[in-house]
Structure formats: C-alpha cells, structure tokens
Protein backbone atom coordinates (compact mmCIF):
# COMPACT_ATOMS: atom_id res chain seq x y z
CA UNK A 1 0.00 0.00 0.00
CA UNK A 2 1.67 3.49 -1.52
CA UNK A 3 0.82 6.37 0.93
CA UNK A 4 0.03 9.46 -1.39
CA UNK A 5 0.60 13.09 0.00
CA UNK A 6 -0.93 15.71 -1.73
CA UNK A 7 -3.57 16.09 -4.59
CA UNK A 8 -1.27 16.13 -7.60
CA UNK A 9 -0.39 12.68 -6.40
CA UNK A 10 -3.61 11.91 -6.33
CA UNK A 11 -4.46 12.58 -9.72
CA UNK A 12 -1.58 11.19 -10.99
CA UNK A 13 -2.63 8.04 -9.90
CA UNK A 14 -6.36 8.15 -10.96
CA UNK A 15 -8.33 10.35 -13.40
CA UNK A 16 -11.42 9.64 -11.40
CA UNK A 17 -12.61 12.96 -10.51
CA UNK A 18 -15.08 11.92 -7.73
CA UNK A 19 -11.10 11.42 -5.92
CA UNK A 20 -9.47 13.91 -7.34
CA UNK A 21 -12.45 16.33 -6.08
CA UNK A 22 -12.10 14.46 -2.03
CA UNK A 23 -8.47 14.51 -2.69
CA UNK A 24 -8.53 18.30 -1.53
CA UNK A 25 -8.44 16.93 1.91
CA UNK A 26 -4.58 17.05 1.46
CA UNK A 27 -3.92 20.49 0.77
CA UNK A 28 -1.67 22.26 3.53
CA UNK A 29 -4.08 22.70 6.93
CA UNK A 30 -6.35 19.83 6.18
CA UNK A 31 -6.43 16.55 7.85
CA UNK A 32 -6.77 13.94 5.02
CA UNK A 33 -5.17 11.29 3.68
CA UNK A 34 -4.70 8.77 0.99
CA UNK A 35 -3.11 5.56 -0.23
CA UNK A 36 -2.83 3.76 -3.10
CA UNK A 37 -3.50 -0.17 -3.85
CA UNK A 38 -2.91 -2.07 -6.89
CA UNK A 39 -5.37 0.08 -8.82
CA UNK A 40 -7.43 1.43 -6.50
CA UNK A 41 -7.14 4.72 -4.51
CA UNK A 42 -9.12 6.11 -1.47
CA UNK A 43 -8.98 9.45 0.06
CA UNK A 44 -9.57 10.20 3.83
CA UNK A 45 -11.89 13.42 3.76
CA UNK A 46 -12.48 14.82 6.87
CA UNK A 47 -15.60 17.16 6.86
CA UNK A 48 -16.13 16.87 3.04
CA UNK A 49 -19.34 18.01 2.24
CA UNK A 50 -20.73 18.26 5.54
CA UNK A 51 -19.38 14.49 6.22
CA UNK A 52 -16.06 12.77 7.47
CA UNK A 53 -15.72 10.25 3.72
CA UNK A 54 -13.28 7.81 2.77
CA UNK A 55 -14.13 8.05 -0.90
CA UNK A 56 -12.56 5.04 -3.25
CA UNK A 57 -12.25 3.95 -6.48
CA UNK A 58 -10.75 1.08 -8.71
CA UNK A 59 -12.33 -2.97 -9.05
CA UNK A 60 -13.84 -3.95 -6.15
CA UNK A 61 -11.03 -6.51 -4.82
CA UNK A 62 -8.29 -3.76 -4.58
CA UNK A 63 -11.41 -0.97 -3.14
CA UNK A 64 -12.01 -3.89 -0.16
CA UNK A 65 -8.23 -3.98 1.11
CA UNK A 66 -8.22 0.20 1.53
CA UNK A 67 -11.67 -0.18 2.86
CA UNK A 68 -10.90 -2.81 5.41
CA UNK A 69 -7.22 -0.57 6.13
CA UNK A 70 -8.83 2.53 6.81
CA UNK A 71 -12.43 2.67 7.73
CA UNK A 72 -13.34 4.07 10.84
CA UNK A 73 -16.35 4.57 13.28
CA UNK A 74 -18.08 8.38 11.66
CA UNK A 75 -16.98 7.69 8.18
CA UNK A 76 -18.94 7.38 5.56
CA UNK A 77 -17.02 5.29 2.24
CA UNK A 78 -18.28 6.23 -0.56
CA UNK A 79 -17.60 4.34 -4.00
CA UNK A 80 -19.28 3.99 -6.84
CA UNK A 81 -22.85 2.21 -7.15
CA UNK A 82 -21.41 -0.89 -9.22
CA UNK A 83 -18.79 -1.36 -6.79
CA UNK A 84 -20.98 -1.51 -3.48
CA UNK A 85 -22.73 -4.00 -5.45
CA UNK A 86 -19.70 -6.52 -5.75
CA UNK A 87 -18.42 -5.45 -2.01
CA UNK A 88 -21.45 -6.98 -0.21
CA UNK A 89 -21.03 -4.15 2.28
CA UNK A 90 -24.05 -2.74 4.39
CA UNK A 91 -25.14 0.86 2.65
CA UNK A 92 -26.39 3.54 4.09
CA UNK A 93 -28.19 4.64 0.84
CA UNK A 94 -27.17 5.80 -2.91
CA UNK A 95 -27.48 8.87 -4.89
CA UNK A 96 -25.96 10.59 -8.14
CA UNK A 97 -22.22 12.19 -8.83
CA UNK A 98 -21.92 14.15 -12.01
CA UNK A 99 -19.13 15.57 -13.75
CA UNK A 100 -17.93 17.34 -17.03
CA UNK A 101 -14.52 18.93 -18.27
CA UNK A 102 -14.09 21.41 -21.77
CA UNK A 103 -15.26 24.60 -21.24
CA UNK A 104 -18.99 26.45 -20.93
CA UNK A 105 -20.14 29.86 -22.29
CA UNK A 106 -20.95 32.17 -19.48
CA UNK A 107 -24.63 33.23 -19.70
CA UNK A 108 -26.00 36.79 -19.46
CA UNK A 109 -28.19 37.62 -16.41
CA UNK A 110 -25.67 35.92 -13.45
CA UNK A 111 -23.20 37.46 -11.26
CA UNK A 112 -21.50 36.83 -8.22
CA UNK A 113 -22.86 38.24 -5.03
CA UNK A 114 -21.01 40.21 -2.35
CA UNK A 115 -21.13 39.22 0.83
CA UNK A 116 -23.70 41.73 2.29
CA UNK A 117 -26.10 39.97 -0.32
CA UNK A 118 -25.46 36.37 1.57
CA UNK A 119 -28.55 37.12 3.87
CA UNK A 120 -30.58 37.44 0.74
CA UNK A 121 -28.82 34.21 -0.02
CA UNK A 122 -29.80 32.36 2.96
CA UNK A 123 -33.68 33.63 2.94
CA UNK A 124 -34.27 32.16 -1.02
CA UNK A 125 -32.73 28.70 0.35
CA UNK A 126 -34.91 28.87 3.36
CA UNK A 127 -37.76 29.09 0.94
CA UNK A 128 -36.35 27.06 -1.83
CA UNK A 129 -34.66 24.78 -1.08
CA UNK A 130 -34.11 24.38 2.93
CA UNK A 131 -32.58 20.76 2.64
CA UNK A 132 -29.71 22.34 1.34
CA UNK A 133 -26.38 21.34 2.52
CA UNK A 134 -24.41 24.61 0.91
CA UNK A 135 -25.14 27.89 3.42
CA UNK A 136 -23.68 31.08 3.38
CA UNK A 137 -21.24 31.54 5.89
CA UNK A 138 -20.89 28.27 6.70
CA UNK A 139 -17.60 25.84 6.15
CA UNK A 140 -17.76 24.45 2.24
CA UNK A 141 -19.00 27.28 -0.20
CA UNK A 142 -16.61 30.05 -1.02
CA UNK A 143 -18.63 32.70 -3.46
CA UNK A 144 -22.59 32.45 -4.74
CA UNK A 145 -23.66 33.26 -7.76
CA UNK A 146 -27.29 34.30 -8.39
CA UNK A 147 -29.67 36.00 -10.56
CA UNK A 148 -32.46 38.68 -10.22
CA UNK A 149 -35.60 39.59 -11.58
CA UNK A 150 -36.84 43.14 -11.10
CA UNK A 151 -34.63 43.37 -8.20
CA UNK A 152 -34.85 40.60 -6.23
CA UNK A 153 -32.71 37.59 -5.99
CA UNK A 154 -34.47 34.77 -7.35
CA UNK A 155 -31.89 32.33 -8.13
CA UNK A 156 -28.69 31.34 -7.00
CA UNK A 157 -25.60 28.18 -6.96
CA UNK A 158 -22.95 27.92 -4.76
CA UNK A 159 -18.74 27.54 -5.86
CA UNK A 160 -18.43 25.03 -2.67
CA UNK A 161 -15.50 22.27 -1.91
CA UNK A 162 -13.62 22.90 -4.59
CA UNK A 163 -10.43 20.52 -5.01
CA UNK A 164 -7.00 21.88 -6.92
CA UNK A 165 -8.48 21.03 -10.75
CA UNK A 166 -12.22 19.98 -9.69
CA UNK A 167 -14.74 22.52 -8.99
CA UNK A 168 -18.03 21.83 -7.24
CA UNK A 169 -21.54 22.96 -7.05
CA UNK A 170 -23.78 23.09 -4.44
CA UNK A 171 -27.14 24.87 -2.91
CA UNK A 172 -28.75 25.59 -5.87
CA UNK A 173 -32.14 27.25 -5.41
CA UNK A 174 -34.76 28.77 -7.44
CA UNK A 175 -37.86 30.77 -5.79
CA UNK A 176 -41.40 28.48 -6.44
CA UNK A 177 -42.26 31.60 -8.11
CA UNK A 178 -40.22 31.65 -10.48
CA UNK A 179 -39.64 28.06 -11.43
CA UNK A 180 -40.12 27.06 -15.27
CA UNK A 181 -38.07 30.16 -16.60
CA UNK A 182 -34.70 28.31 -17.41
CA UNK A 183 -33.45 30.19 -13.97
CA UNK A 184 -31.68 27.35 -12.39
CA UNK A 185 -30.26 26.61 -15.72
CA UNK A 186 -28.68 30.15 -16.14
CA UNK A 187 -27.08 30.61 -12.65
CA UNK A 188 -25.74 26.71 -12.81
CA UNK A 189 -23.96 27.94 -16.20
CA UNK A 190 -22.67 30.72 -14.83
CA UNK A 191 -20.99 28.67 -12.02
CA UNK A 192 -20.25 25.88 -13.80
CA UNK A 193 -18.40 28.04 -16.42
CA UNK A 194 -16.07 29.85 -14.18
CA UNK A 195 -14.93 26.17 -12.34
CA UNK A 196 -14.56 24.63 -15.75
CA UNK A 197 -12.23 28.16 -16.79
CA UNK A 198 -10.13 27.84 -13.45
CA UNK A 199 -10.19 24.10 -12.46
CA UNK A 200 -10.53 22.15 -15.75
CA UNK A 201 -13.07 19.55 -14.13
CA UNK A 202 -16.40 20.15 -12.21
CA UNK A 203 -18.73 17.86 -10.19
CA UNK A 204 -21.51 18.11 -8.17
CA UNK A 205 -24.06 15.60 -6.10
CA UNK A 206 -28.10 15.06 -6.91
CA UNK A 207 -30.32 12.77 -5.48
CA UNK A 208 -31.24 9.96 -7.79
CA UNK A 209 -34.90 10.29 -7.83
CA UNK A 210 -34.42 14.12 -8.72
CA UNK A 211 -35.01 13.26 -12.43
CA UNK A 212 -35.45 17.08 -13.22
CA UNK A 213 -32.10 18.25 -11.79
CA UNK A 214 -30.38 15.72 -13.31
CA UNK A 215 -32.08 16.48 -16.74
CA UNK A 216 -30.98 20.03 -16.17
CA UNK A 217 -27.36 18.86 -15.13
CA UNK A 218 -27.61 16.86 -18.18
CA UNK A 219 -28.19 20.03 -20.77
CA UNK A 220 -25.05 21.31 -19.24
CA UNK A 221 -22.87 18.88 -20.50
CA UNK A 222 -22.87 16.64 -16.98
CA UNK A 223 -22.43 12.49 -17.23
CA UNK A 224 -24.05 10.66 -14.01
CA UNK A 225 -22.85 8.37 -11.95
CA UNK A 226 -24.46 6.22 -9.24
CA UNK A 227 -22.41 6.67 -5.94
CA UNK A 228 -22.96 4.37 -2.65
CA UNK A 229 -22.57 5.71 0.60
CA UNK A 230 -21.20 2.75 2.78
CA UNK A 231 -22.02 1.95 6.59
CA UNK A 232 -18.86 2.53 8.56
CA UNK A 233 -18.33 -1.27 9.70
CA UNK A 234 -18.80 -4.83 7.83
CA UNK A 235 -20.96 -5.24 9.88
CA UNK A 236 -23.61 -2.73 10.81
C-alpha cells in the first residue's frame, strides 16, 4: 500500500474525478489522507461536504483492502454504485455524482454576489430549497452566484468544496415563483463556467430520484454516476 501526499499525487494516480475532487483533503491545513492499492485509490476526507468520507475507487477486490485498512467509526465510504454491489457491504443509501470537463459559455443575467447579499442568499434557500447542505457563511461554499428579476434575488448556486483542478456545485435554489423560466439553468452555467475556466473539471451531487435536476445537469454537459454511501463497519 503506496501512501500518497498531496492532490497532484492523487491525480496522478487516478483520473477519477469523484477522488481527485475528495483529494482536496490534502492540501496544507487539512487533515486527510490517501493511499494507493494495486489500482485502486481512497482518500480520507475529513468534513467533506458536511461528512467525514473515505471516498474510493478502482475494481472492487483492490477498493475492499483500503476499505478494510482505513475505515473508521463516523466515516462514511463512498464508492461507486457498481462497486458496493460486488463489495457486499451494508449501505447507508445511494445517490448521483456528475461531472464534465471542456469549457462552458458564461450566460447573461448571473453574477457573483457580495457578501452583504449572503442574507438574501440564505432567505431564497430557506424558501427554496431548505434541505440544502451549501449555506452562506458556513464551512464548504466560497462565493454564490445568483440571478435577479426586477430586483430581487431569485436564483442562485454555490462555488463550494472545490479541489485543486475539480470545482463543485452546491445549494442551488430557485424561488417556487419563479420556477419554469430556465433560472436554475442560467445561474448553474454561470458557475459551472467559471470552475470549468479555473479548475478544468467540475462535479456536483443530486439525489437519484431528482429526475429534473439531473435532466438540467444533463443540458449542461454533466455524465451521471451512481455513488454508494457505505455503513462505517462490515458489519452494521
């Protein structure tokens, strides 16, 4: 087992950007860690998106040996949907990663907010979309974008846990009011178009059954995958 030490060894040994996005747990400051194993590689992620994750990839025999190595009581594994399936390990439940590189065209209409704007921020998720794990002020997003109609902020998308060369988006919200106006789609571009221009790779998380977000993620250039979240023992 290879111990790996920072995120540019990470991504040189995987192009899997589900990793490369945890491996961020490695810059200077953080608490992470990773390892390499035949041709798997997992990535301690303390805090990650609101959770403590040991996120793997690679075939299922050489996942197993890092997950048996380095699982611990609190974390939540996390590999892909087809591997859980060959691990036989208990889950705690599934749900969607998607991803695209290239480059977007930034959309008219969206702008990045200051920070005296985040409390107009935090009353649209409220409203919107108050499962949201992306808040303002709060540890994981850095900037939000939004858009307004006649004034008032009506849409908005997080930049949040962004790795080295993988961006990541997060708490997007538009008001019931003014669904069904391509909204979500604009301020997503926006965001999505400045991570592609400054990281090369973005990803983000959706629920499975969210067929609408993920046909919206879709139009944007996004390819799903079905992730596994993992109980944090063999046998739970």
């Amino acid at each position: 087992m290879r111990v790996l030490t920072s995120p540019a060894d990470v991504s040189a040994a995987t192009d899997d950007p589900l990793v490369r996005w945890a491996a961020q747990a490695l810059l200077p400051g953080r608490s992470g860690s990773a390892w390499a194993h035949g041709a798997a590689v997992g990535v301690l992620a303390p805090g990650l998106y609101r959770f403590d994750r040991l996120v793997l990839t690679g075939p299922a025999d050489d996942v197993a040996v890092l997950l048996r190595a380095h699982v611990r009581p609190e974390v939540r594994p996390l590999v892909t949907t087809a591997v859980a399936e060959e691990l036989g390990w208990p889950v705690r439940g599934s749900f969607g990663w998607m991803e695209r590189g290239g480059s977007l065209d930034a959309p008219a209409g969206a702008r990045w907010l200051a920070e005296d704007e985040w409390d107009d921020v935090e009353a649209l998720l409220r409203k919107a979309n108050p499962e949201s794990w992306a808040w303002p002020r709060e540890p994981g997003p850095s900037r939000w974008a939004g858009v307004h109609v006649d004034g008032v902020l009506v849409s908005v998308a997080a930049d949040a846990w962004a790795a080295p060369d993988v961006g990541f988006v997060a708490g997007v919200a538009t008001h019931p009011d003014h669904r069904g106006r391509s909204l979500s789609r604009r301020v997503c571009s926006f965001v999505v178009s400045a991570l592609l221009a400054e990281r090369g790779t973005c990803g983000l998380m959706v629920d499975a059954a969210n067929e609408a977000a993920i046909v919206l993620y879709g139009r944007l250039g996004f390819t799903y995958r079905g992730v596994t979240a993992l109980r944090d023992s063999p046998h739970a």
